[in-house]
PDB file of N, CA and C in Angstrom:
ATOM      1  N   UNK A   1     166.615 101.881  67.334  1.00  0.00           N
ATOM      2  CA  UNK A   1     165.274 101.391  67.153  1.00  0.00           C
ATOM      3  C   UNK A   1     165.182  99.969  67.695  1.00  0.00           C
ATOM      4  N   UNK A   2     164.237  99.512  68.529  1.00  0.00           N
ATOM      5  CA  UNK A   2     164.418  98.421  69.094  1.00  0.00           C
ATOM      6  C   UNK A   2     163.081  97.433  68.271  1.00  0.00           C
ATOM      7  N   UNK A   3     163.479  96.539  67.814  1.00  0.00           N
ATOM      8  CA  UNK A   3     162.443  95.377  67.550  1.00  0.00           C
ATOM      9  C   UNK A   3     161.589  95.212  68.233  1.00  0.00           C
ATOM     10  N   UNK A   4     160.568  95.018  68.139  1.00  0.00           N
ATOM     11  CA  UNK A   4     158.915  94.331  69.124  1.00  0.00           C
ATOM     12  C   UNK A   4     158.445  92.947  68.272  1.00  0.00           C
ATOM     13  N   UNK A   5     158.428  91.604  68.975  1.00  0.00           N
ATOM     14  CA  UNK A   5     157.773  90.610  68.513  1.00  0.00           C
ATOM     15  C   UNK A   5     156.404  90.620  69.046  1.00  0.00           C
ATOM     16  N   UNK A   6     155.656  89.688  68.380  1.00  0.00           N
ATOM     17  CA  UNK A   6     154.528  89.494  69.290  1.00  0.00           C
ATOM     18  C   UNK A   6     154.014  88.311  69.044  1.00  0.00           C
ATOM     19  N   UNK A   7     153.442  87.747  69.499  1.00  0.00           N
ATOM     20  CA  UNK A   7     152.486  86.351  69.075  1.00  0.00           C
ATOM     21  C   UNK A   7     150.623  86.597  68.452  1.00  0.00           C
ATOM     22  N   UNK A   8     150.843  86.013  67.713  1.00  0.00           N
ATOM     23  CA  UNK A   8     149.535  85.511  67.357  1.00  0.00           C
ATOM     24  C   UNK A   8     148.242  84.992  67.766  1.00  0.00           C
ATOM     25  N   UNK A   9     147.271  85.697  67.969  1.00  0.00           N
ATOM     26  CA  UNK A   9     146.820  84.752  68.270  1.00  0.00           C
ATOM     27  C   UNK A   9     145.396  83.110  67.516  1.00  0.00           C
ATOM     28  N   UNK A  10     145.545  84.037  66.569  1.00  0.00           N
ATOM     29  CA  UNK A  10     145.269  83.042  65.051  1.00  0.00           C
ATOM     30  C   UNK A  10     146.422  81.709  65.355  1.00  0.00           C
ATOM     31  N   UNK A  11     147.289  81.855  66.002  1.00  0.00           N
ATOM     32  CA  UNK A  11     148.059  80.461  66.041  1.00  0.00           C
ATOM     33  C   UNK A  11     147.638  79.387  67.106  1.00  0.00           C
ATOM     34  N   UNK A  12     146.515  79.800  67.939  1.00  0.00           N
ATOM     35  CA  UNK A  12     146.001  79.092  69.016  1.00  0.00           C
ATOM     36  C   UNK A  12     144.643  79.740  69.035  1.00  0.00           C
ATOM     37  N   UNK A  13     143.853  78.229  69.137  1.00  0.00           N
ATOM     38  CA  UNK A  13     141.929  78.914  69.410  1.00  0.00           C
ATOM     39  C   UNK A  13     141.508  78.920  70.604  1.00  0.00           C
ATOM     40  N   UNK A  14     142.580  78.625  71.704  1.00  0.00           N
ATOM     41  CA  UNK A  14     141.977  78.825  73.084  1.00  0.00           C
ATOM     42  C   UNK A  14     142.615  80.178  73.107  1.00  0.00           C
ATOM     43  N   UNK A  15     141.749  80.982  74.079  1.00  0.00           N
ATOM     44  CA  UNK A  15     142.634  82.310  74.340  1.00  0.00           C
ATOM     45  C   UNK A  15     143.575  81.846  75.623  1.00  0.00           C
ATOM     46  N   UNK A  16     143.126  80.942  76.695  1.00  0.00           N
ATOM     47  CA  UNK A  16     143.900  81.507  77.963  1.00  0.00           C
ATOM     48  C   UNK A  16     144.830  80.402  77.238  1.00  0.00           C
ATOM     49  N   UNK A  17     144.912  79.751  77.062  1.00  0.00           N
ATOM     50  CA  UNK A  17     146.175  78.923  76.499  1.00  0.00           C
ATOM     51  C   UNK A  17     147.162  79.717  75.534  1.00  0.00           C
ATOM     52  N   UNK A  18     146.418  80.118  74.896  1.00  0.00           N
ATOM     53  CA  UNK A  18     147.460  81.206  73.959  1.00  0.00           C
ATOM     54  C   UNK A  18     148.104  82.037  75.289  1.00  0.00           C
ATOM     55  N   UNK A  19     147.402  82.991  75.805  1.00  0.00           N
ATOM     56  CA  UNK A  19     148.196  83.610  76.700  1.00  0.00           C
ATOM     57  C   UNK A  19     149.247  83.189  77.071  1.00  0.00           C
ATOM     58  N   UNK A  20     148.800  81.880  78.014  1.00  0.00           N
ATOM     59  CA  UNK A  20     149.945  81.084  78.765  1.00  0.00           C
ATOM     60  C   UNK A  20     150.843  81.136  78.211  1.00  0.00           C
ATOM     61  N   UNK A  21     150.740  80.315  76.858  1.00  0.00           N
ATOM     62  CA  UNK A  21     151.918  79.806  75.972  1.00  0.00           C
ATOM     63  C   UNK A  21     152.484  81.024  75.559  1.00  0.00           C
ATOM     64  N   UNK A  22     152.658  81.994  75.260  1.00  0.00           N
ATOM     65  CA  UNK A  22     152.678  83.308  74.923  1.00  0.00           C
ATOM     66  C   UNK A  22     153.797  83.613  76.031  1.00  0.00           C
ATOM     67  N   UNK A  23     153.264  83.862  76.997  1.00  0.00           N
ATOM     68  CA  UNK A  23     154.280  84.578  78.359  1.00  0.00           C
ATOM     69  C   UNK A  23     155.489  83.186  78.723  1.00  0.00           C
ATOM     70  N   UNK A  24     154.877  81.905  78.160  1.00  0.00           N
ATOM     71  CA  UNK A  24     155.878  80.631  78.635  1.00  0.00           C
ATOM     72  C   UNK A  24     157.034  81.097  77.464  1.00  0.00           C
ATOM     73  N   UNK A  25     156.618  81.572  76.422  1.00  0.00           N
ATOM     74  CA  UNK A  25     157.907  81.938  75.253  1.00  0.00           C
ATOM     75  C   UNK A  25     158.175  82.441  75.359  1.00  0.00           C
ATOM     76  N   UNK A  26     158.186  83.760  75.920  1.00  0.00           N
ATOM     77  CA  UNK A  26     159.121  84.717  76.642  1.00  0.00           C
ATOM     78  C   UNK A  26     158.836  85.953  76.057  1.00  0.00           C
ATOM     79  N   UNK A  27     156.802  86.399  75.484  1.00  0.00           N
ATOM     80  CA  UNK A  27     156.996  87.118  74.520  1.00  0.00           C
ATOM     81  C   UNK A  27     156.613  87.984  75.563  1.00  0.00           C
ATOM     82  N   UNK A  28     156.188  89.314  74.650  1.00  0.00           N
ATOM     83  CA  UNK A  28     156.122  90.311  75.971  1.00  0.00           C
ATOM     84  C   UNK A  28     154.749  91.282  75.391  1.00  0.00           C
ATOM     85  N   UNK A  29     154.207  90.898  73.984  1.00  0.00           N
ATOM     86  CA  UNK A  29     153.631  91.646  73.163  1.00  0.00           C
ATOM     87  C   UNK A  29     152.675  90.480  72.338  1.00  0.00           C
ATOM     88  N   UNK A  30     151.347  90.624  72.149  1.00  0.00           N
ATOM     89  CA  UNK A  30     150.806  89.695  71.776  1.00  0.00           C
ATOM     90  C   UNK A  30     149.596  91.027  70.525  1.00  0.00           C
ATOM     91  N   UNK A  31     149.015  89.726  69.663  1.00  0.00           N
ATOM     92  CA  UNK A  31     148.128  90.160  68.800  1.00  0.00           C
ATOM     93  C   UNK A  31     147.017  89.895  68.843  1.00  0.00           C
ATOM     94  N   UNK A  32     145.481  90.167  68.878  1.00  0.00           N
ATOM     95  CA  UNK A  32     144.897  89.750  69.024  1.00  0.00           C
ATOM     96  C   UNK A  32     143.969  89.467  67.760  1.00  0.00           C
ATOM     97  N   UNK A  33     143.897  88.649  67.262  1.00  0.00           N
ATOM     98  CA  UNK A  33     142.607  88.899  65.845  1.00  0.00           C
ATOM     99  C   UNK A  33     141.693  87.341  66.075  1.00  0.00           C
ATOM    100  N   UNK A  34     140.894  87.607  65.481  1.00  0.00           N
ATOM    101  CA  UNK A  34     139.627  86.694  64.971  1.00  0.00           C
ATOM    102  C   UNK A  34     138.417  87.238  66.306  1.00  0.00           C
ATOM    103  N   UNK A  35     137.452  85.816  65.875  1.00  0.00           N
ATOM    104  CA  UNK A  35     136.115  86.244  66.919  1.00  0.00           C
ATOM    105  C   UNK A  35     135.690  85.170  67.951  1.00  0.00           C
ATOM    106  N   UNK A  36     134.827  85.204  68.003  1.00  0.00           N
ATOM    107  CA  UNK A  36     134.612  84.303  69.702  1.00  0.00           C
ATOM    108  C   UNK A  36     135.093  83.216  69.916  1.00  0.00           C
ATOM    109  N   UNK A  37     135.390  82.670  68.204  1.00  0.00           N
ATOM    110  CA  UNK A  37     135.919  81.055  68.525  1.00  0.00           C
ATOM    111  C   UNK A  37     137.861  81.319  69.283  1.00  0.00           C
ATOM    112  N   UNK A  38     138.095  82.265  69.108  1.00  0.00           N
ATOM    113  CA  UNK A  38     139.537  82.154  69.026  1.00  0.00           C
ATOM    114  C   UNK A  38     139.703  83.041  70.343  1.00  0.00           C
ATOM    115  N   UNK A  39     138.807  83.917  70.689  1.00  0.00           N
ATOM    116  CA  UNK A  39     138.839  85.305  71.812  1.00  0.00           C
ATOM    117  C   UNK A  39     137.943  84.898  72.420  1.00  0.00           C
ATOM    118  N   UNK A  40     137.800  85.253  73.753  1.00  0.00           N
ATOM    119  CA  UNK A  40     136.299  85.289  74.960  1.00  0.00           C
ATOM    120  C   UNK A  40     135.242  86.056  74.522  1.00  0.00           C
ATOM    121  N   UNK A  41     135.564  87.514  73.642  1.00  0.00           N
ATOM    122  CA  UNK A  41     134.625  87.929  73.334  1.00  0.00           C
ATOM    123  C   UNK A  41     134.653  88.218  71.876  1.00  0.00           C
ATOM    124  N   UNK A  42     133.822  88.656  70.778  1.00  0.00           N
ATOM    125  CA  UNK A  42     133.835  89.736  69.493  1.00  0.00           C
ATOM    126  C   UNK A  42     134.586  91.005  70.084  1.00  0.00           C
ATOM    127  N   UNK A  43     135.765  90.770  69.770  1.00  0.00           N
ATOM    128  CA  UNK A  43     136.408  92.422  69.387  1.00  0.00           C
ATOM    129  C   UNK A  43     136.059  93.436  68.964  1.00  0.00           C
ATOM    130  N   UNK A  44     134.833  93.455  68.205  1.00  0.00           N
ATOM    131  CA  UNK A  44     134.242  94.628  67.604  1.00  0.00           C
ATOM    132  C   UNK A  44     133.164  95.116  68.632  1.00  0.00           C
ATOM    133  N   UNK A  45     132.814  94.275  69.356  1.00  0.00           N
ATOM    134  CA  UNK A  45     131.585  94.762  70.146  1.00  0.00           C
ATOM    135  C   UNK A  45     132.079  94.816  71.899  1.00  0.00           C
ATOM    136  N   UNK A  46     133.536  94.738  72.283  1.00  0.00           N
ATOM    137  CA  UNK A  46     133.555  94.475  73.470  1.00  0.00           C
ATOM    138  C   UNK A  46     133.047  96.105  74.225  1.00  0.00           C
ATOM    139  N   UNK A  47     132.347  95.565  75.736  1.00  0.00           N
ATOM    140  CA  UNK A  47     131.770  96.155  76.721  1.00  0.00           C
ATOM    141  C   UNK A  47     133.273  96.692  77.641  1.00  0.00           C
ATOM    142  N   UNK A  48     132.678  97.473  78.481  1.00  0.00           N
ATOM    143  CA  UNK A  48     133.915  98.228  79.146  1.00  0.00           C
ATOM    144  C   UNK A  48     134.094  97.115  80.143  1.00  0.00           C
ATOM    145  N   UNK A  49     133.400  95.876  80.721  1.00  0.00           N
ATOM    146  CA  UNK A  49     133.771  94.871  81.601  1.00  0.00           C
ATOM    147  C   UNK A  49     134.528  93.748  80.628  1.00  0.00           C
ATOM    148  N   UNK A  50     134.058  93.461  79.488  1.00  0.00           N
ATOM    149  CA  UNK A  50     134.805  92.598  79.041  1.00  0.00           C
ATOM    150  C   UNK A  50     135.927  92.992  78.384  1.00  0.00           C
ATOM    151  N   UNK A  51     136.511  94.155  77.824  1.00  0.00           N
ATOM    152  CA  UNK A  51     137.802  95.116  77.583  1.00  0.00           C
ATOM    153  C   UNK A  51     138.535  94.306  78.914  1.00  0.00           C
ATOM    154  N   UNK A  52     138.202  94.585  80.198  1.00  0.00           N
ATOM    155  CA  UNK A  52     138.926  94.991  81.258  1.00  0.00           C
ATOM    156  C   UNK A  52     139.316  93.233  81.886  1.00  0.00           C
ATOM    157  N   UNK A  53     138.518  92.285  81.363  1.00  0.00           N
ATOM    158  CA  UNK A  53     138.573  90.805  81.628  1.00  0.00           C
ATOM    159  C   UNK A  53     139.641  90.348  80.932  1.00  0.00           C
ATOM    160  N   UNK A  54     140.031  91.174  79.506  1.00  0.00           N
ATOM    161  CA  UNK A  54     140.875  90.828  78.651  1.00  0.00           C
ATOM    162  C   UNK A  54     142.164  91.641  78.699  1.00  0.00           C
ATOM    163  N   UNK A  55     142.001  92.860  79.592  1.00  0.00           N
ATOM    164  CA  UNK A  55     143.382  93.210  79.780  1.00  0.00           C
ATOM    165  C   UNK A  55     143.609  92.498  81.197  1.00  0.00           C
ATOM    166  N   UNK A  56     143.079  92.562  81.971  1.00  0.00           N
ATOM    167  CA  UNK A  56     143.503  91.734  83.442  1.00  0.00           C
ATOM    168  C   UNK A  56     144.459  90.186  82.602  1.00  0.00           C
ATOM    169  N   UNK A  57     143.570  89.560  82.045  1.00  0.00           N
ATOM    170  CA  UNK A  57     144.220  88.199  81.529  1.00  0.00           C
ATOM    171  C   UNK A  57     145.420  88.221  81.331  1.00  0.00           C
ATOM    172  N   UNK A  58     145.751  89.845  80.010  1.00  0.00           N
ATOM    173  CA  UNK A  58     146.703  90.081  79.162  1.00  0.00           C
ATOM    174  C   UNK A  58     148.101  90.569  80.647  1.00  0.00           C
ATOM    175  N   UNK A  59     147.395  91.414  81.557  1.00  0.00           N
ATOM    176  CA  UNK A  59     148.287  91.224  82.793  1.00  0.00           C
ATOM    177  C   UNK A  59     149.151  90.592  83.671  1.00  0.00           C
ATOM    178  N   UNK A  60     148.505  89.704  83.822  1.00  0.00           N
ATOM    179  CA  UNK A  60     148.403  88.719  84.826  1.00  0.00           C
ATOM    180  C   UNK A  60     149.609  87.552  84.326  1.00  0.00           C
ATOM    181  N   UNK A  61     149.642  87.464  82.966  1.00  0.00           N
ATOM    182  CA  UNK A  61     150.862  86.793  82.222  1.00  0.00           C
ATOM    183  C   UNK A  61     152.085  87.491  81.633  1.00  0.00           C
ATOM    184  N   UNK A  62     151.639  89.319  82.055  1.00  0.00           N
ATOM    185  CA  UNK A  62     152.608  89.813  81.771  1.00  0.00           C
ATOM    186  C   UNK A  62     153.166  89.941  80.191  1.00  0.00           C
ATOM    187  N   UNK A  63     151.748  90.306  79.435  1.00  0.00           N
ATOM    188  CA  UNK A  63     152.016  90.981  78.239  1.00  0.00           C
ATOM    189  C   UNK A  63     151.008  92.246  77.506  1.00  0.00           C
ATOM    190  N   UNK A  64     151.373  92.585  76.997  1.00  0.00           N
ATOM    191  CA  UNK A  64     150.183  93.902  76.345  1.00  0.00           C
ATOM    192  C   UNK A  64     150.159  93.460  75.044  1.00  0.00           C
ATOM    193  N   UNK A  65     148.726  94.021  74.450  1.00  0.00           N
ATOM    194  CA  UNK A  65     148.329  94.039  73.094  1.00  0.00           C
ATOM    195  C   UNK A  65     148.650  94.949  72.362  1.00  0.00           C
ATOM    196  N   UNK A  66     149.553  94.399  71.119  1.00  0.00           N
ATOM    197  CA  UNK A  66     150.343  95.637  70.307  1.00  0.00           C
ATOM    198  C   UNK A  66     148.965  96.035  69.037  1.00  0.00           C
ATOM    199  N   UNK A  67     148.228  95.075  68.842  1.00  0.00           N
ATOM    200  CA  UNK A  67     147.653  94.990  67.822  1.00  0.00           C
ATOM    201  C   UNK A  67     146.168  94.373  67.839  1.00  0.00           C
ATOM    202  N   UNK A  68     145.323  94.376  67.141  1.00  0.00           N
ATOM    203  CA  UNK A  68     143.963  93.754  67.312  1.00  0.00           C
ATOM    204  C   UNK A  68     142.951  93.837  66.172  1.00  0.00           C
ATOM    205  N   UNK A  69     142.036  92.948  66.083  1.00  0.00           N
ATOM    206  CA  UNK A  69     141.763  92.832  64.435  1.00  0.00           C
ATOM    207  C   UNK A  69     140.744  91.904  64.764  1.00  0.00           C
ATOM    208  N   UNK A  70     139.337  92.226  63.783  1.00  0.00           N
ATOM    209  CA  UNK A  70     138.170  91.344  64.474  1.00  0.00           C
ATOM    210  C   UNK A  70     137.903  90.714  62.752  1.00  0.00           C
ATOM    211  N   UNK A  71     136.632  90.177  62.635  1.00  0.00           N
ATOM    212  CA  UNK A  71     136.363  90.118  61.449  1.00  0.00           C
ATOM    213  C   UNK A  71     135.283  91.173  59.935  1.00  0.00           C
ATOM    214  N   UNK A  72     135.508  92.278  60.635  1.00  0.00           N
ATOM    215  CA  UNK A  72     134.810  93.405  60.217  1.00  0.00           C
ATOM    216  C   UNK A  72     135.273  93.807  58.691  1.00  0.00           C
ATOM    217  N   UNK A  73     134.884  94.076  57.913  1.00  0.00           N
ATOM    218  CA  UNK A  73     135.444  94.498  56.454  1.00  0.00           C
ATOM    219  C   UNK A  73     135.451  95.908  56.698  1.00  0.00           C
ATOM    220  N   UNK A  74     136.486  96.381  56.712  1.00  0.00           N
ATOM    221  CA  UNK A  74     136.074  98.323  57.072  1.00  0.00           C
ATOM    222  C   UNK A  74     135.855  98.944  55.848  1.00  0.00           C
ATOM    223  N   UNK A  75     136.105  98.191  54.743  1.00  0.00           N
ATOM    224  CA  UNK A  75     135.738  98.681  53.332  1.00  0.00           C
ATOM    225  C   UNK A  75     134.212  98.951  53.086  1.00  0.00           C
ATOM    226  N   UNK A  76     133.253  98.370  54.107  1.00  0.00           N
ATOM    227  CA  UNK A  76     131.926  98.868  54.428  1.00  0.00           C
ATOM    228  C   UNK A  76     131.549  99.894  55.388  1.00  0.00           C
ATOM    229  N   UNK A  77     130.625 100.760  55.177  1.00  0.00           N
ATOM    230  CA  UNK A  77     130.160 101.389  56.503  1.00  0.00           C
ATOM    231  C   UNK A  77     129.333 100.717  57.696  1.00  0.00           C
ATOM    232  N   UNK A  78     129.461  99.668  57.272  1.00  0.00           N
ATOM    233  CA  UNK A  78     128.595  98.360  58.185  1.00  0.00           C
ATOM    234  C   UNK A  78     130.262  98.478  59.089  1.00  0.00           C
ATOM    235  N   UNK A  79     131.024  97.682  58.854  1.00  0.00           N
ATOM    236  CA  UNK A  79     132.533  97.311  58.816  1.00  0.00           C
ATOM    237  C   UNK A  79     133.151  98.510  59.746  1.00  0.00           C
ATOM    238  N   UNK A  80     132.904  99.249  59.224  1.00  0.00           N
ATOM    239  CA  UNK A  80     133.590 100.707  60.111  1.00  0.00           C
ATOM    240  C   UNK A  80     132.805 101.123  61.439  1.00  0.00           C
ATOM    241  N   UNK A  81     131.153 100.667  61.685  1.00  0.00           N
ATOM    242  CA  UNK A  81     130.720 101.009  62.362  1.00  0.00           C
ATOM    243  C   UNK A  81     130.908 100.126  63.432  1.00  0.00           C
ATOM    244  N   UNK A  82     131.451  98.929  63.032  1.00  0.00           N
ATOM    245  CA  UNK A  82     131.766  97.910  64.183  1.00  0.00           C
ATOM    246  C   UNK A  82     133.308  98.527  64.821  1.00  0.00           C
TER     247      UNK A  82
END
């Protein structure tokens, strides 16, 4: 069974800086949570162009998203519908 790390990205509120710093540490697997202040877009509402702005990014530094998490309560049907 092989370990997977990933970075945070709650640990940095720029995204392309997180990236950077991310692929400069040698990670290979990143997380994505919070909302516009911390990401380019709301995670709950992304468009099939802005999905594709955020995997190019996630590319381009040479990591994938293991994980992702917006600010939605899914304990609502409001929450779930996002």
């Amino acid at each position: 069974m092989a370990i997977e790390l990933g970075a945070f990205s709650l640990c940095e509120p720029d995204y392309e800086q997180f990236i950077k710093s991310a692929s400069e540490a040698g990670f290979k697997n990143v997380a994505l949570y919070g909302s516009s202040d911390r990401l380019p877009y709301e995670l709950e509402s992304l468009d099939n162009a802005q999905a594709a702005t955020v995997v190019d990014g996630l590319k381009a530094h040479g990591l994938a998203a293991l994980a992702a998490g917006g600010g939605s309560d899914v304990m609502t049907a409001e929450g779930i519908a996002k």
